[in-house]
C-alpha atoms as a PDB file:
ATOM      1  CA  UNK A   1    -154.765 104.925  21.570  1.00  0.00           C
ATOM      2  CA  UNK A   2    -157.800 104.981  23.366  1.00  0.00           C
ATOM      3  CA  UNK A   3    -158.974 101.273  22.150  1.00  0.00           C
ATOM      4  CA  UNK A   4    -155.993  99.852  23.727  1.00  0.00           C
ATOM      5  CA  UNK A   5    -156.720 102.288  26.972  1.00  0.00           C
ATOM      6  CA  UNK A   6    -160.300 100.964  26.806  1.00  0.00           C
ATOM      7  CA  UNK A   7    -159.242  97.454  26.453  1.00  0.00           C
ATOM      8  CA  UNK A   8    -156.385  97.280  28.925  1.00  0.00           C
ATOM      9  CA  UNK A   9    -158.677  98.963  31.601  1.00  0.00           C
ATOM     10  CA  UNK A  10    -161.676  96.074  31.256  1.00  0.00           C
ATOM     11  CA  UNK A  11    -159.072  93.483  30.840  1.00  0.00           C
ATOM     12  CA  UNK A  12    -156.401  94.402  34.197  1.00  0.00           C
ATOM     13  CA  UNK A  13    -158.617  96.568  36.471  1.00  0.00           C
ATOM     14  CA  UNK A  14    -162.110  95.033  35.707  1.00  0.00           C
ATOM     15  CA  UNK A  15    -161.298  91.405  34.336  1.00  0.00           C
ATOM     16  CA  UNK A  16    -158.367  90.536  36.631  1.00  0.00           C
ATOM     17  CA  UNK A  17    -159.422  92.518  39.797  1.00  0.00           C
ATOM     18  CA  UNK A  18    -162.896  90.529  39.447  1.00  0.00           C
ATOM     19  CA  UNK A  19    -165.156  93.655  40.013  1.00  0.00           C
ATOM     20  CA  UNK A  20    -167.905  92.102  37.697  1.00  0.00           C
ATOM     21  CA  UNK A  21    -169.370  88.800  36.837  1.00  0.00           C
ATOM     22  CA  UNK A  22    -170.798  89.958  33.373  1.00  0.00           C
ATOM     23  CA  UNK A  23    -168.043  92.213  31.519  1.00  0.00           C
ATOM     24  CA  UNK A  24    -169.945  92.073  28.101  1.00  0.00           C
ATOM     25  CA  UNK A  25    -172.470  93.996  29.983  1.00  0.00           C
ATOM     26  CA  UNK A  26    -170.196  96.269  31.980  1.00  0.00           C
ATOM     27  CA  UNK A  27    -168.452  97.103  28.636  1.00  0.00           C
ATOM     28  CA  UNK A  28    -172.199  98.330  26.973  1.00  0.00           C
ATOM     29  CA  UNK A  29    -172.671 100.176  30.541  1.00  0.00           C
ATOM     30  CA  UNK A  30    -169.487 102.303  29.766  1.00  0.00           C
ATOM     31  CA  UNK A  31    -170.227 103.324  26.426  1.00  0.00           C
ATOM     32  CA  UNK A  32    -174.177 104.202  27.710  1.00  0.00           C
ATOM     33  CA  UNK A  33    -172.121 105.972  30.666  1.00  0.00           C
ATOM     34  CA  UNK A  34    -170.099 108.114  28.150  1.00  0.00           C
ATOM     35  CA  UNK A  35    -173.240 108.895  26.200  1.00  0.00           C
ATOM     36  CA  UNK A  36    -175.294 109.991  28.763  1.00  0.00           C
ATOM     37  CA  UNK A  37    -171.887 112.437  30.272  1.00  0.00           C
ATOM     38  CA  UNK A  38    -172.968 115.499  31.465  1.00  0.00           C
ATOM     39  CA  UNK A  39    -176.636 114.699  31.888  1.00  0.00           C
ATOM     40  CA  UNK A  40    -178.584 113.475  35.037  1.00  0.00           C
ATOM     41  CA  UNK A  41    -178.222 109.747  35.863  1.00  0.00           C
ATOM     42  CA  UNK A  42    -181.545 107.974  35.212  1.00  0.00           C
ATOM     43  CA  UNK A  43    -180.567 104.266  36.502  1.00  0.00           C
ATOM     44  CA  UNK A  44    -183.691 102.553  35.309  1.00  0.00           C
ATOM     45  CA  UNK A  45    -183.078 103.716  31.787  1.00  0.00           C
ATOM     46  CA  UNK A  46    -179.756 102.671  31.593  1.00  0.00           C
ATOM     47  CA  UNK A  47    -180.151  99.759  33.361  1.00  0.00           C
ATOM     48  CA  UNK A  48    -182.981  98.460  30.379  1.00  0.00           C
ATOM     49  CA  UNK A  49    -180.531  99.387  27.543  1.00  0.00           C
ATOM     50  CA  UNK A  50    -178.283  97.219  29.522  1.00  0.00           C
ATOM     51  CA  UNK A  51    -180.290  94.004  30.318  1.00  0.00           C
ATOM     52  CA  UNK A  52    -179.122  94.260  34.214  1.00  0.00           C
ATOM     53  CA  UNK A  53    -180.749  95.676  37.114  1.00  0.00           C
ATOM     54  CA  UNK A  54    -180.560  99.469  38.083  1.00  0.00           C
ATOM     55  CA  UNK A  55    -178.523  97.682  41.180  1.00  0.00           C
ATOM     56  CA  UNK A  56    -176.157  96.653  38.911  1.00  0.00           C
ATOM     57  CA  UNK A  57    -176.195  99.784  37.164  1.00  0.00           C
ATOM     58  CA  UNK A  58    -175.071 101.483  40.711  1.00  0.00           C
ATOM     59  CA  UNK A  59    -172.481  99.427  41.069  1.00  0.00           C
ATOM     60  CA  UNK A  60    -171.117 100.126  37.870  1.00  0.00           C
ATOM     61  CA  UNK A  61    -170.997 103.422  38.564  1.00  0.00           C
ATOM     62  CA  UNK A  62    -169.399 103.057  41.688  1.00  0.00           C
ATOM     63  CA  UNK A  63    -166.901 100.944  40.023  1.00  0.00           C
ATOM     64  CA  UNK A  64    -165.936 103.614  37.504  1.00  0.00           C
ATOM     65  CA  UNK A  65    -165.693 106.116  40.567  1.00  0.00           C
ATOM     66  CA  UNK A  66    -163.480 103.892  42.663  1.00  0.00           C
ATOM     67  CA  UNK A  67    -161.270 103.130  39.885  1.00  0.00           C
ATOM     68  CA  UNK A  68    -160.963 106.616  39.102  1.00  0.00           C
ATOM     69  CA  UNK A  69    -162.548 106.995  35.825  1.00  0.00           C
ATOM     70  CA  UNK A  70    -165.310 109.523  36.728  1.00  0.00           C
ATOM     71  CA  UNK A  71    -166.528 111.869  39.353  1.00  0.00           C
ATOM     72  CA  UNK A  72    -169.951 112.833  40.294  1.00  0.00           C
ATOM     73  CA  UNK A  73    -171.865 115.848  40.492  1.00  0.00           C
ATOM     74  CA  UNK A  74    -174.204 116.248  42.488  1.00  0.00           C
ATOM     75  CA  UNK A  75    -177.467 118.091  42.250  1.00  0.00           C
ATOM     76  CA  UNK A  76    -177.790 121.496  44.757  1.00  0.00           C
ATOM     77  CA  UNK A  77    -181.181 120.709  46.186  1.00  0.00           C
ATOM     78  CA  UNK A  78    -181.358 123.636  49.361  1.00  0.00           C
ATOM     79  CA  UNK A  79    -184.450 125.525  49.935  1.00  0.00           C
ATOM     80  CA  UNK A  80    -185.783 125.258  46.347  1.00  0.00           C
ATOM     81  CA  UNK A  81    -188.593 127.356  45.680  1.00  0.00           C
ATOM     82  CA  UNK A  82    -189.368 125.285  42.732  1.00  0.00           C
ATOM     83  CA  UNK A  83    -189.604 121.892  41.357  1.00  0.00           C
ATOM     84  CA  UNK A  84    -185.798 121.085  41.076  1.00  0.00           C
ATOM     85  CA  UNK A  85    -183.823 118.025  39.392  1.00  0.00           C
ATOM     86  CA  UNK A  86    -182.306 116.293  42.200  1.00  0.00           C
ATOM     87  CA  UNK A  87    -180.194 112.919  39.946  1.00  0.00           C
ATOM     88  CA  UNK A  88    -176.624 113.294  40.322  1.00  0.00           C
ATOM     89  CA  UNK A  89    -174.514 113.982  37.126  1.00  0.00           C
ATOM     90  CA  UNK A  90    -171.277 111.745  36.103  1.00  0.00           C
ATOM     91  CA  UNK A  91    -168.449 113.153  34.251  1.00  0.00           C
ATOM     92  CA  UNK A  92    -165.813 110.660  33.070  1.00  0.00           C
ATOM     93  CA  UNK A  93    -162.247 112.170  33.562  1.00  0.00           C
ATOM     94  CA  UNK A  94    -161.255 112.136  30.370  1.00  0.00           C
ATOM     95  CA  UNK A  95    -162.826 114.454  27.010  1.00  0.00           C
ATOM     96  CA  UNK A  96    -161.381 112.077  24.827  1.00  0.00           C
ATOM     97  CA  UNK A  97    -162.250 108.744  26.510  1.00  0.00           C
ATOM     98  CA  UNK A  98    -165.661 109.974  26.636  1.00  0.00           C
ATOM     99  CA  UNK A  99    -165.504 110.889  22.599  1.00  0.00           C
ATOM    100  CA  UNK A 100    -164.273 107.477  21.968  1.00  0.00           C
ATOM    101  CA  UNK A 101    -166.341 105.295  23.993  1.00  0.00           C
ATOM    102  CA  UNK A 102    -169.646 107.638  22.786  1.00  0.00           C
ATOM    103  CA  UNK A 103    -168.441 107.111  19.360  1.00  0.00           C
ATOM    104  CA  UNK A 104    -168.610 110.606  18.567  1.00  0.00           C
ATOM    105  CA  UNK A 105    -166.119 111.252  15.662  1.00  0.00           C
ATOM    106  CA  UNK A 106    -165.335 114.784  15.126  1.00  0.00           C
ATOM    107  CA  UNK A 107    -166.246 117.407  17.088  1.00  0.00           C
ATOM    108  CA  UNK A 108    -168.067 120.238  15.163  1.00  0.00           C
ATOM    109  CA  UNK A 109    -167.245 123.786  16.748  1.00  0.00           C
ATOM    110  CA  UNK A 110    -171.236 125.116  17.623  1.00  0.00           C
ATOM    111  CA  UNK A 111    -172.562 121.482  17.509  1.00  0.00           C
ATOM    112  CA  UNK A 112    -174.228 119.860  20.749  1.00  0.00           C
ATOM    113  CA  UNK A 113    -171.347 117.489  21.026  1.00  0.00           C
ATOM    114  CA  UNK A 114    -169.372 120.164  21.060  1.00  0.00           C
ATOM    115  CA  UNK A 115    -170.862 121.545  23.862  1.00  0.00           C
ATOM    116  CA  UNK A 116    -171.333 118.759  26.326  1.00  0.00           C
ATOM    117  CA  UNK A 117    -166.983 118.298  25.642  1.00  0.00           C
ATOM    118  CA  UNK A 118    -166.521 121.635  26.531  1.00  0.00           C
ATOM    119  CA  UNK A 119    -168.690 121.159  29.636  1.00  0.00           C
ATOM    120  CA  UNK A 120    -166.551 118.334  30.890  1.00  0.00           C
ATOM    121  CA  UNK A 121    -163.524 120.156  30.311  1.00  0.00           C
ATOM    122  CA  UNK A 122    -165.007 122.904  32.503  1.00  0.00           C
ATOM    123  CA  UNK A 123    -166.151 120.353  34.903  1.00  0.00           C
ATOM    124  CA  UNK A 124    -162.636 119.204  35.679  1.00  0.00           C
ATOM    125  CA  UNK A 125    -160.788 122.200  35.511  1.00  0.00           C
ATOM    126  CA  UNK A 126    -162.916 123.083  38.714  1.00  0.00           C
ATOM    127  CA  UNK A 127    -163.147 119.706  40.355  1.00  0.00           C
ATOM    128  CA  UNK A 128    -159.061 119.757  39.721  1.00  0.00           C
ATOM    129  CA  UNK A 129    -158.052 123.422  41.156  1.00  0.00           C
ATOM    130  CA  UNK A 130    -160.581 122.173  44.093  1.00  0.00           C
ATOM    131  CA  UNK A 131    -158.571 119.509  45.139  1.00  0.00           C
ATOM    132  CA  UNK A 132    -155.222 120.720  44.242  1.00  0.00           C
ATOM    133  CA  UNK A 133    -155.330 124.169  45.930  1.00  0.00           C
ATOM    134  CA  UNK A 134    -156.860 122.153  48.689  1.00  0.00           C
ATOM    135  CA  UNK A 135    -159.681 124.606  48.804  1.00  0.00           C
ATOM    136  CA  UNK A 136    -162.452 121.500  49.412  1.00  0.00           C
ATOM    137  CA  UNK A 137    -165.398 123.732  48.300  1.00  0.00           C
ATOM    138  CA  UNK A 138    -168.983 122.101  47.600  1.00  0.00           C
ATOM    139  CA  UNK A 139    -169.475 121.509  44.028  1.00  0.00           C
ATOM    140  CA  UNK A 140    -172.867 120.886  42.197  1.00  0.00           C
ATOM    141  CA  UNK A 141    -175.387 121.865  39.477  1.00  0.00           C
ATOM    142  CA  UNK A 142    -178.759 123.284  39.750  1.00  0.00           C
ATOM    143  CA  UNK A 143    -181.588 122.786  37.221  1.00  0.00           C
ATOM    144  CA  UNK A 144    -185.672 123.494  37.363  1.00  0.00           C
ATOM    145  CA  UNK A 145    -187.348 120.207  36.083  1.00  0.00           C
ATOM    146  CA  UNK A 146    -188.524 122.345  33.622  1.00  0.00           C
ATOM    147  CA  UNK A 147    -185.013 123.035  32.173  1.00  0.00           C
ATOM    148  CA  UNK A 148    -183.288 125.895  33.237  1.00  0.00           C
ATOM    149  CA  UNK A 149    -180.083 125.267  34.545  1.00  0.00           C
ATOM    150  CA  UNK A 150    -176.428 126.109  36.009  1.00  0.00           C
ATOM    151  CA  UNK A 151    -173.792 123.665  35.144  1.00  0.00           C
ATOM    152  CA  UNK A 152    -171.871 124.122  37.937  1.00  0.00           C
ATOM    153  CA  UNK A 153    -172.539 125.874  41.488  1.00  0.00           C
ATOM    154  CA  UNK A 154    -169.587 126.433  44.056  1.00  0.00           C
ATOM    155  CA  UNK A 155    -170.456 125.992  47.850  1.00  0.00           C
ATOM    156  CA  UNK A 156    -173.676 127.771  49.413  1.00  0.00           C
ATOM    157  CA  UNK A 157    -174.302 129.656  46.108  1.00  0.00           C
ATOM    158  CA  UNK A 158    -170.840 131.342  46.359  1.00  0.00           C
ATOM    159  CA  UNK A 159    -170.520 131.103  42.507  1.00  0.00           C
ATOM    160  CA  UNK A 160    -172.329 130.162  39.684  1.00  0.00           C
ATOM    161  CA  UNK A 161    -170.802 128.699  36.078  1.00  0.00           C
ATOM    162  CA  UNK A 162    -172.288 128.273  32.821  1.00  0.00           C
ATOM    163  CA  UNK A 163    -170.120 126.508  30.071  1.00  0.00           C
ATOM    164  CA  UNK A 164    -171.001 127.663  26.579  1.00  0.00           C
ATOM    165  CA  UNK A 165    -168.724 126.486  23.643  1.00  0.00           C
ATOM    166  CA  UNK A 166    -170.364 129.504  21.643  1.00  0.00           C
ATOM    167  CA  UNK A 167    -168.333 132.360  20.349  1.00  0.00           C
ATOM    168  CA  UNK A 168    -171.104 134.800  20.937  1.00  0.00           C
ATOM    169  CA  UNK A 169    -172.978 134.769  24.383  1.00  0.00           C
ATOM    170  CA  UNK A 170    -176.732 136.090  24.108  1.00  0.00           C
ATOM    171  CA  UNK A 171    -179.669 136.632  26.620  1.00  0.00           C
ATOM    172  CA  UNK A 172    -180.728 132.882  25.582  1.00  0.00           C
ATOM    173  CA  UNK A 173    -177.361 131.387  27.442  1.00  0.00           C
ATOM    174  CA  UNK A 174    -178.025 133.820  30.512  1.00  0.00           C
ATOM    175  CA  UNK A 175    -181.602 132.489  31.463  1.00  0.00           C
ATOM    176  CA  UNK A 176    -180.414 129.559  33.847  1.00  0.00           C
ATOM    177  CA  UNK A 177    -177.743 132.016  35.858  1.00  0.00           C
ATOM    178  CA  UNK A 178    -180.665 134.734  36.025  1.00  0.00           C
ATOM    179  CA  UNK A 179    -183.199 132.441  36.868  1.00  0.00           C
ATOM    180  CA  UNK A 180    -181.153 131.228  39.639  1.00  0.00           C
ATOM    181  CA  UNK A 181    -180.428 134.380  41.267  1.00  0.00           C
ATOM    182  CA  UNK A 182    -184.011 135.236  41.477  1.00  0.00           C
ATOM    183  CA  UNK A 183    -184.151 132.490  43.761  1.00  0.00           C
ATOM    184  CA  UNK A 184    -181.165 132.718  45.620  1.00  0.00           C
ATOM    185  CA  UNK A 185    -178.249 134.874  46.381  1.00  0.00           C
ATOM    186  CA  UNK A 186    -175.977 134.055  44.059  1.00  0.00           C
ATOM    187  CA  UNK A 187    -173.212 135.849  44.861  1.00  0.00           C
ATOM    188  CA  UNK A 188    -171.378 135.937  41.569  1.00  0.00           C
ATOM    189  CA  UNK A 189    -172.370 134.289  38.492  1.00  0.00           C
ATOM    190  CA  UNK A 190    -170.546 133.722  35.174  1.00  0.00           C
ATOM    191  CA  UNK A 191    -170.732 132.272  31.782  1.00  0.00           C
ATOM    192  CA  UNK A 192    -167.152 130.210  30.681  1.00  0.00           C
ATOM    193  CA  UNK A 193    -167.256 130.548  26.942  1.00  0.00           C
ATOM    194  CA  UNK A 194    -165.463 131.105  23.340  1.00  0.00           C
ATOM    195  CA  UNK A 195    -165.779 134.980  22.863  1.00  0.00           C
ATOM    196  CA  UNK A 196    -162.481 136.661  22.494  1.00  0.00           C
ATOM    197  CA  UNK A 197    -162.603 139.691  25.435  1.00  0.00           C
ATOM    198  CA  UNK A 198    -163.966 139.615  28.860  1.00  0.00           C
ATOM    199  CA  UNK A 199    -166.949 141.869  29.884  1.00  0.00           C
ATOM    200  CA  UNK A 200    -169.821 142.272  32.010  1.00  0.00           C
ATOM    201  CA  UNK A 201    -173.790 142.191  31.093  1.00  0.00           C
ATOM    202  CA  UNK A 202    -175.896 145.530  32.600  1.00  0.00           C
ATOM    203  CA  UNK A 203    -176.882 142.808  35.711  1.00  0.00           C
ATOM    204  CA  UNK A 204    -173.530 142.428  36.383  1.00  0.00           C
ATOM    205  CA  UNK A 205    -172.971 138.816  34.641  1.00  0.00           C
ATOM    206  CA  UNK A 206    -169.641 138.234  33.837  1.00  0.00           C
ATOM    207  CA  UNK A 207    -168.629 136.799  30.333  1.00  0.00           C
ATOM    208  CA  UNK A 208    -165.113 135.168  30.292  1.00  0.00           C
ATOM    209  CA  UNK A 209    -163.274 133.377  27.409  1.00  0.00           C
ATOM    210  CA  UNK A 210    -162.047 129.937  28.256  1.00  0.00           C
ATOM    211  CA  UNK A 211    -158.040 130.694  28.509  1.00  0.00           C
ATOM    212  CA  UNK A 212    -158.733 133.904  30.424  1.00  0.00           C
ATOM    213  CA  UNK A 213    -161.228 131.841  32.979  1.00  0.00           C
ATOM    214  CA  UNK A 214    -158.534 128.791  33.535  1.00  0.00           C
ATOM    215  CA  UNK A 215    -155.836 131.588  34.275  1.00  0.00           C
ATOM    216  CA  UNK A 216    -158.427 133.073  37.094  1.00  0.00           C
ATOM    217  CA  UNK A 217    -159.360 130.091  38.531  1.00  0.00           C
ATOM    218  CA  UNK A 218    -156.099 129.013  39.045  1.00  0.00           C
ATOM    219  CA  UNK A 219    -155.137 132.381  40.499  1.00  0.00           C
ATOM    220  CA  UNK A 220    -157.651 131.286  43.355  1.00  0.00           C
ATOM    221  CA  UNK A 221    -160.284 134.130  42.080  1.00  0.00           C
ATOM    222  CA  UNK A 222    -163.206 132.306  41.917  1.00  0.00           C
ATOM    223  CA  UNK A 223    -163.428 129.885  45.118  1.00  0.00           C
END
């Protein structure tokens, strides 16, 4: 299903609309693209493991955004006390697309793959409640270039979301959130995850399963 997806989307919207001159090379672009999902865009390294130019490498991207295969994410960047990452992410719209085109096979529950799925899933269940509830809130990540990060921060610091696909949240998962509020004021901040019950940490981090955090978001308690 998703070759022929794959294969009808570079031959009608990328062939026939005549976005690029080189579709062998906008083909390898996508699968780098679905690779490198989730994680900061570096154009000059994708643009060498493509043979093109990081232009060309922005205007793939662009292409992929205007034909509605992926959204970015930007990084949050406001009075940063510390060294921060500032490269946008890209998430392609689709979990599946992305597991096809990376070639990842099987997805082992608790495997880094895993992980960076459950991410995207996360990613678009907020990007889509944002624009169907209208609500038109700022969305972006945050991350130390040392490594600490939140996935996903709503407005001015409003919120803060990690996605964990574990089934047992420990202090390691809560460093990015903590180290976050310590620089701003974070007014809420939460981990999305696979444990079974809700519940709070002593600093008032909030731990909710997947099903229970799709039902609150969607309830318009978040944002």
């Amino acid at each position: 299903m998703f070759n022929s997806y794959v294969s009808d989307y570079l031959k009608e919207e990328i062939a026939a609309e005549g976005f690029v001159r080189n579709l062998p090379a906008f083909s390898e672009f996508i699968s780098i693209a679905a690779l490198s999902d989730s994680e900061p865009v570096n154009y000059s390294t994708i643009a060498r493991e493509c043979g093109v130019s990081s232009q060309a490498v922005k205007g793939y991207y662009q292409i992929l955004e205007d034909t509605l295969l992926g959204r970015w994410l930007p990084a949050y960047t406001k009075k940063a006390k510390r060294r921060v990452v500032q490269a946008p992410k890209f998430y392609l719209v689709d979990v599946g697309v992305v597991n096809f085109l990376a070639r990842r096979g099987h997805l082992e529950p608790g495997s880094e793959l895993f992980g960076k799925a459950f991410e995207n899933w996360c990613f678009h269940e907020l990007t889509s409640y944002n624009l169907y509830a209208e609500k038109f809130a700022g969305l972006s990540y945050w991350k130390l270039s040392g490594g600490r990060e939140v996935d996903f921060i709503v407005n001015d610091m409003q919120a803060g979301f990690e996605a964990k696909a574990s089934r047992k949240i420990t202090s390691d998962h809560l460093k990015g959130l903590r180290t976050a509020r310590s620089d701003y004021p974070l007014k809420r901040a939460v981990v999305i995850c696979l444990e079974q019950k809700p519940r709070k940490t002593e600093d008032n981090i909030e731990i909710i399963p997947a099903d229970l955090f799709c039902r609150m978001l969607w309830a318009g308690e978040f944002f």
